[in-house]
N, C-alpha and C. Protein backbone atom coordinates (compact mmCIF):
# COMPACT_ATOMS: atom_id res chain seq x y z
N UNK A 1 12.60 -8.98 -5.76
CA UNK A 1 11.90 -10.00 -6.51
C UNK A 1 12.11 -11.35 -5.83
N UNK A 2 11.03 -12.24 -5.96
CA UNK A 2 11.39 -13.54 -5.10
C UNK A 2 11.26 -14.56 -6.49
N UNK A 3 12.16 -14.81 -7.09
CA UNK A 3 12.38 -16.04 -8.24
C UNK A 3 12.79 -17.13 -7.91
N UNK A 4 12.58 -18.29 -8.00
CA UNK A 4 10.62 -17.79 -8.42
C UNK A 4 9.89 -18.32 -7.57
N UNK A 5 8.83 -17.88 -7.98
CA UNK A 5 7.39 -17.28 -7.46
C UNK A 5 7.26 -18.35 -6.19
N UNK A 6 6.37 -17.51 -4.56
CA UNK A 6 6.66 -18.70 -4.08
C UNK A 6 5.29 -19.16 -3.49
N UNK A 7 4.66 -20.20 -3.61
CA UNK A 7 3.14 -19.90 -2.97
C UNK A 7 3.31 -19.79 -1.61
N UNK A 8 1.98 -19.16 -1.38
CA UNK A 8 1.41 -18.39 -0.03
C UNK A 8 0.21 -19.19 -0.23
N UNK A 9 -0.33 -18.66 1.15
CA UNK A 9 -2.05 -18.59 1.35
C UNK A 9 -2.08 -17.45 1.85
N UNK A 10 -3.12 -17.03 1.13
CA UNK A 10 -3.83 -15.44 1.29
C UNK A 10 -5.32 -15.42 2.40
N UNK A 11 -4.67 -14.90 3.60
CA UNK A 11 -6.27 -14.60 4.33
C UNK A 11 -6.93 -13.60 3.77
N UNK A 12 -8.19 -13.64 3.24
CA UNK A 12 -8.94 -12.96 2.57
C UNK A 12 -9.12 -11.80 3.44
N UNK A 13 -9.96 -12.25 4.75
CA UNK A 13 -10.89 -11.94 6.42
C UNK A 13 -9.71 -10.38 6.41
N UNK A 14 -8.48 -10.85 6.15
CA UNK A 14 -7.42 -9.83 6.42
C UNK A 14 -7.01 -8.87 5.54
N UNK A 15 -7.19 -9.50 4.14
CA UNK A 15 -7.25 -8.17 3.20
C UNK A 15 -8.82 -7.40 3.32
N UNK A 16 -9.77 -8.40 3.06
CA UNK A 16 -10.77 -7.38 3.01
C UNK A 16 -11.81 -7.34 4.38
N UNK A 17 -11.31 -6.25 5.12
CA UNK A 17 -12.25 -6.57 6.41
C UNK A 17 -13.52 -6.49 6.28
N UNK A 18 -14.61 -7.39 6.39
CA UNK A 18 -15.72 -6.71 6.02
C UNK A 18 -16.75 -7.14 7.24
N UNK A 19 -15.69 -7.54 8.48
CA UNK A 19 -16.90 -7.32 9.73
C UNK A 19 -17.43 -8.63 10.08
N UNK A 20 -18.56 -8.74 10.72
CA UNK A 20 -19.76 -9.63 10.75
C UNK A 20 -20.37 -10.23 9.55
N UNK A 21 -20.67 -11.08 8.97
CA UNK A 21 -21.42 -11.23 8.09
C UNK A 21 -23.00 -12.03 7.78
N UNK A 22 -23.77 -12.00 7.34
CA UNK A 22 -24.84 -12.91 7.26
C UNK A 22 -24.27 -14.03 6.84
N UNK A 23 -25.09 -15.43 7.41
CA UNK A 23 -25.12 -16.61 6.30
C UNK A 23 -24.06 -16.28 5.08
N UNK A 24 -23.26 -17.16 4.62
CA UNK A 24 -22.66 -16.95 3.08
C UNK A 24 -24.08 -17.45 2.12
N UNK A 25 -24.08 -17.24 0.97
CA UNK A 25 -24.59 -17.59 -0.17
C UNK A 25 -23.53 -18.44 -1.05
N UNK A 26 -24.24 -19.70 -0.99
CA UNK A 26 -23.17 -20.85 -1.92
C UNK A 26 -22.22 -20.21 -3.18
N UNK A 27 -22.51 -19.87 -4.08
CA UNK A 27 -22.21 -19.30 -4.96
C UNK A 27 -21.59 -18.03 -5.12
N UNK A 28 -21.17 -17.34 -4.07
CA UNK A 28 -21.08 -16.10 -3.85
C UNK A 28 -19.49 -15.82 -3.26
N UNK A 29 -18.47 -14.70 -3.89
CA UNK A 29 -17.47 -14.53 -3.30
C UNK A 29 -17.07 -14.78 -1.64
N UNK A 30 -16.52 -15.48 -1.08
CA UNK A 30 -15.94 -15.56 -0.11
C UNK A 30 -15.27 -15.07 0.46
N UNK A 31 -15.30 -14.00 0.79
CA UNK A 31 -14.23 -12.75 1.36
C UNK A 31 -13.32 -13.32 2.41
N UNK A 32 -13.78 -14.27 3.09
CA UNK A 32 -13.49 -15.02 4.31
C UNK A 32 -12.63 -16.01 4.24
N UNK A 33 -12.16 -16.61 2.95
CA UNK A 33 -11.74 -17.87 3.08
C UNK A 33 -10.10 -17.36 2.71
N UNK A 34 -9.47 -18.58 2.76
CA UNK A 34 -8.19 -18.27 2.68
C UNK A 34 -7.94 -19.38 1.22
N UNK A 35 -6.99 -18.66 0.68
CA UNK A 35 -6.73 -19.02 -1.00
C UNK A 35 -5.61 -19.05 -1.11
N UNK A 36 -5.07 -19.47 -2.39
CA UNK A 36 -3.91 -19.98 -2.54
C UNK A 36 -3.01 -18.71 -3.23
N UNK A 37 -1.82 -17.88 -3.52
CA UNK A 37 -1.18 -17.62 -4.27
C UNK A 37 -0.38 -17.72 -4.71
N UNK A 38 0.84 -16.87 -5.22
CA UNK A 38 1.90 -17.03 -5.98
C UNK A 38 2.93 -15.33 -5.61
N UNK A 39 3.30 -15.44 -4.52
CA UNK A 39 4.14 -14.14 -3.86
C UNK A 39 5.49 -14.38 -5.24
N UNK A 40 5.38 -12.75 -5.28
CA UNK A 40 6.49 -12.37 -6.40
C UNK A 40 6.97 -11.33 -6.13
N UNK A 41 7.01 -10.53 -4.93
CA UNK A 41 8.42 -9.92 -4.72
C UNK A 41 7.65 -9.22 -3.23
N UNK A 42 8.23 -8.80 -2.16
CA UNK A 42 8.37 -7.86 -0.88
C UNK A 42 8.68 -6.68 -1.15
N UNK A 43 7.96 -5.75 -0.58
CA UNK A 43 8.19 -4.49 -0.45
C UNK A 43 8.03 -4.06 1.11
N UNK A 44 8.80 -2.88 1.30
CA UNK A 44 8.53 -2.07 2.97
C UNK A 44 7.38 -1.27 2.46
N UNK A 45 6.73 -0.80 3.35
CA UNK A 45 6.11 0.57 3.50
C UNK A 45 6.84 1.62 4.06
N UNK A 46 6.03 3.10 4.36
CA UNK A 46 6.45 3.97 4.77
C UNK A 46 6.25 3.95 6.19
N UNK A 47 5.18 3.32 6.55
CA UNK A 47 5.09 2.94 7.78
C UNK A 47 5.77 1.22 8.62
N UNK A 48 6.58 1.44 8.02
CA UNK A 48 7.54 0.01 8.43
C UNK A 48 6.96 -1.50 8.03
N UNK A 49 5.56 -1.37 7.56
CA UNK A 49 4.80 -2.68 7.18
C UNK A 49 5.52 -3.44 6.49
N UNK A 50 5.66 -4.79 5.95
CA UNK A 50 5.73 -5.43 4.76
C UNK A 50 4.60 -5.46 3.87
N UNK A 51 4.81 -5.49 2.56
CA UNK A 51 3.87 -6.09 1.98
C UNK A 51 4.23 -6.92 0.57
N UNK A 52 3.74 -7.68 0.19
CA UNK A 52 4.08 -8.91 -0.67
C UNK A 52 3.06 -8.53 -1.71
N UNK A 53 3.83 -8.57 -3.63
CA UNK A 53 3.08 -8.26 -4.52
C UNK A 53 2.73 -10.07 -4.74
N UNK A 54 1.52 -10.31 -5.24
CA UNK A 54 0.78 -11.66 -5.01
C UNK A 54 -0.46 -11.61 -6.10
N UNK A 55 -0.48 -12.84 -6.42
CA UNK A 55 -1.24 -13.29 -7.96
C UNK A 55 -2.30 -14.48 -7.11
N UNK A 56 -3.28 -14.03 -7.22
CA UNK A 56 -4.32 -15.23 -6.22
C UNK A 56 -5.70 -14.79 -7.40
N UNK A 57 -6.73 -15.98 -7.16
CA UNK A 57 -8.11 -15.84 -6.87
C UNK A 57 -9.07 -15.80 -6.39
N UNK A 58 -10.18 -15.47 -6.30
CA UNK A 58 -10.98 -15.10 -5.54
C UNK A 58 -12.27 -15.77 -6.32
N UNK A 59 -12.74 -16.85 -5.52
CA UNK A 59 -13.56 -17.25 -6.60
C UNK A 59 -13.47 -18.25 -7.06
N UNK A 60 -14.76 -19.17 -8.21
CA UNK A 60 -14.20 -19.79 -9.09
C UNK A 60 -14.27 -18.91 -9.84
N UNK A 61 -13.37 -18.99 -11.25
CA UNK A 61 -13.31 -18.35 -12.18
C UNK A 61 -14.58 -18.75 -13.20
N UNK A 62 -15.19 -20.17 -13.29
CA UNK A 62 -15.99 -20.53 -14.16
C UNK A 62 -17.21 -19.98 -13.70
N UNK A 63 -17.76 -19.37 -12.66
CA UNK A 63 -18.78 -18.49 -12.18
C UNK A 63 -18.63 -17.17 -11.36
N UNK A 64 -18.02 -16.89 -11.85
CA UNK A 64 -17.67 -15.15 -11.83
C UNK A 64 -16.45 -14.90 -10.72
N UNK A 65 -15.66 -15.56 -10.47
CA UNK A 65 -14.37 -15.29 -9.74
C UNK A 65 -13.13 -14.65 -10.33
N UNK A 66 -12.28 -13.98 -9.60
CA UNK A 66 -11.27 -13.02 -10.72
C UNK A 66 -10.63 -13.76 -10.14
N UNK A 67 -9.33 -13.22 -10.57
CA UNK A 67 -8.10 -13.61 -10.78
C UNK A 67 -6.93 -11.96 -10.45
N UNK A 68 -6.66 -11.63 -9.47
CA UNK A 68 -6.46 -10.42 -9.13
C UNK A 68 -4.41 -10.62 -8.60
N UNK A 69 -3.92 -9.27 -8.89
CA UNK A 69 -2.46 -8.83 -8.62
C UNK A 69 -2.66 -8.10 -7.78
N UNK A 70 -2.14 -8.26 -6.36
CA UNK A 70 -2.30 -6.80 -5.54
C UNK A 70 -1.22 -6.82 -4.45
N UNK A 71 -0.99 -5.68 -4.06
CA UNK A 71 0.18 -5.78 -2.95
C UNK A 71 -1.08 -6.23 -1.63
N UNK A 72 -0.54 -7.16 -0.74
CA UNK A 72 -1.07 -8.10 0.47
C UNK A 72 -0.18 -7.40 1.86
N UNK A 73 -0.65 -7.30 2.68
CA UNK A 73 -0.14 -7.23 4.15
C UNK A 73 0.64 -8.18 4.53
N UNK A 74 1.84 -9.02 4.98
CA UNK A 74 2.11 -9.70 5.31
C UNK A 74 1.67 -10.48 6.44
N UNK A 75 0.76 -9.64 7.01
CA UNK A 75 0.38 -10.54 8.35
C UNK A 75 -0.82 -11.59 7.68
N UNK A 76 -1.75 -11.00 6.21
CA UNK A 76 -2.74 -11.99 5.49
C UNK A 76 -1.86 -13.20 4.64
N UNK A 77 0.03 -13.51 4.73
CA UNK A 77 -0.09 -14.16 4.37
C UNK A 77 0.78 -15.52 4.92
N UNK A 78 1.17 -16.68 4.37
CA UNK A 78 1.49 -17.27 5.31
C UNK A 78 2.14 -18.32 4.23
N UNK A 79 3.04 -19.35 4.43
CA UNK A 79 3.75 -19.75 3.27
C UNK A 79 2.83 -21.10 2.88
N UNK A 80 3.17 -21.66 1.53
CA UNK A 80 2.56 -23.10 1.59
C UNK A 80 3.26 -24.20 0.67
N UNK A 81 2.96 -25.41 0.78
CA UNK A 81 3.89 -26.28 0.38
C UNK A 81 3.37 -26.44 -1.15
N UNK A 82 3.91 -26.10 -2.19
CA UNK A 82 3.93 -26.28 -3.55
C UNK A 82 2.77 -27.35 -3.43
C-alpha cells in the first residue's frame, strides 16, 4: 500500500494502445492524453512487470468521462507534484 495516495500522471497512448488515429473529435475521449492520478499501492507480476493500482479519469466527467480504478503498467506512469 502507498499511504497515502501519491499522484502520478497516467499515459493513456500506454494503457490503451490504439495505434494511428484520425483527427480527435473535440468532445470525445482522449485515449492519448496523459491525466492525472492517485497511485495506491504496487504490485509485481508474474512476469516480473510492475504495476500500480491507480484512481484517474478519463474525460470530463460533466460530458460523459469516467472515473476508473485499474492496475497501470508502470512504464504509463510517472510521478507528479501534488
Amino acid at each position: 500500500m502507498v499511504r497515502p495516495s501519491r499522484p502520478v500522471w497516467v499515459d493513456l497512448s500506454k494503457v490503451y494502445r490504439v495505434g494511428e488515429c484520425p483527427p480527435t473529435l473535440p468532445d470525445e475521449l482522449d485515449l492519448r492524453a496523459t491525466v492525472p492520478g492517485l497511485l495506491g499501492m504496487w504490485q509485481a507480476t508474474t512476469t516480473g512487470h510492475w504495476v500500480g493500482w491507480v484512481v484517474f479519469t478519463i474525460g470530463n466527467l460533466d460530458r460523459g468521462g469516467t472515473r476508473l480504478q485499474q492496475w497501470i503498467i508502470s512504464d504509463a506512469l510517472r510521478p507528479r507534484d501534488a
